[in-house]
Protein backbone atom coordinates (compact mmCIF):
# COMPACT_ATOMS: atom_id res chain seq x y z
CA UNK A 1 0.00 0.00 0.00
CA UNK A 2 1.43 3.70 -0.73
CA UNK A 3 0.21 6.54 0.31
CA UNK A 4 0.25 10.45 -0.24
CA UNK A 5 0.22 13.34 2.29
CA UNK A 6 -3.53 13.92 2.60
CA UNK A 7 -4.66 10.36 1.60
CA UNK A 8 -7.20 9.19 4.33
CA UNK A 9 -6.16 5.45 6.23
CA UNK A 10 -9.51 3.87 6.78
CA UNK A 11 -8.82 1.18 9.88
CA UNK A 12 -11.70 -1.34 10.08
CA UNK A 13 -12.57 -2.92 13.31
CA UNK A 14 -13.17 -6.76 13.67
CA UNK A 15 -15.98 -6.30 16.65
CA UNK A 16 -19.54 -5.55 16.28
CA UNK A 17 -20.71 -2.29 16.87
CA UNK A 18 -17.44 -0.77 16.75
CA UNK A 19 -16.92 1.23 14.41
CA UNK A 20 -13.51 1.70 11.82
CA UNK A 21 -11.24 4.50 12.34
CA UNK A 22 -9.97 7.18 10.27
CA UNK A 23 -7.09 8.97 9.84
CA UNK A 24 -5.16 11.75 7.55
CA UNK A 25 -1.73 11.04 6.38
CA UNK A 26 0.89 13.87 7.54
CA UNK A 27 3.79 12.80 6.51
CA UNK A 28 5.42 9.66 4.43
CA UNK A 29 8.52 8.58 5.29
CA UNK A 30 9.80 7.07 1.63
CA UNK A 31 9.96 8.85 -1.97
CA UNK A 32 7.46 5.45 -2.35
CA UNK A 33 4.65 6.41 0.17
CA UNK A 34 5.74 2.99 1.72
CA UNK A 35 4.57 2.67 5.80
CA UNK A 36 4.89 3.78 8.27
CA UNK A 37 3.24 6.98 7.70
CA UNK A 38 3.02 9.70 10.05
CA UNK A 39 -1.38 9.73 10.65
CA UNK A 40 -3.74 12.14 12.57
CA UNK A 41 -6.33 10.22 13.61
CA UNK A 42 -9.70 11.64 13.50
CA UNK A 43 -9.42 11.84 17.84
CA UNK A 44 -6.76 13.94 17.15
CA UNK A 45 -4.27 12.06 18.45
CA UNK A 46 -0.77 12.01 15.53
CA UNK A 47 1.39 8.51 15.98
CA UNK A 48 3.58 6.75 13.14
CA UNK A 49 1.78 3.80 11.37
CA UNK A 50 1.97 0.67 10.27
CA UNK A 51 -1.12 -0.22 8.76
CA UNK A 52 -2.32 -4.02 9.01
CA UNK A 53 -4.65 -6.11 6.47
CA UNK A 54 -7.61 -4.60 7.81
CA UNK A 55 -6.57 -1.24 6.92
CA UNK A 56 -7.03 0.33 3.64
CA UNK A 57 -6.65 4.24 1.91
CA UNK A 58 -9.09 6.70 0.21
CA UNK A 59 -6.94 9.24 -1.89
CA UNK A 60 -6.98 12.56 -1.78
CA UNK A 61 -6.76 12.90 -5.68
CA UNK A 62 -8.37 10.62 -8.26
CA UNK A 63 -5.79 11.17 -11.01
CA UNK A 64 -2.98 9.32 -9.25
């Protein structure tokens, strides 16, 4: 998965009645947009990520 500065990470939970959480990517560590990515979740809490299968992205711009 690569990702782009403003790109949202879209974490799905695996429990019922929880629901997923989003983030914003800040910052991306590789020319790539490999992980981990730098994320403000939408508590507005900022931590380095490493997203796992259950994670995936909605871009910021359709023409990538």
């Amino acid at each position: 998965m690569q990702a782009h500065p403003g790109d949202i990470l879209i974490v799905e939970s695996n429990t019922v009645g929880v629901p997923a959480r989003h983030g914003t990517i800040l910052d991306v560590h590789t020319p790539q947009g490999d992980p981990p990515w730098l994320v403000r979740w939408d508590d507005g809490h900022e931590g380095l990520t490493f997203p796992g299968p259950d994670a995936h992205l909605q871009t910021s711009d359709a023409d990538r």
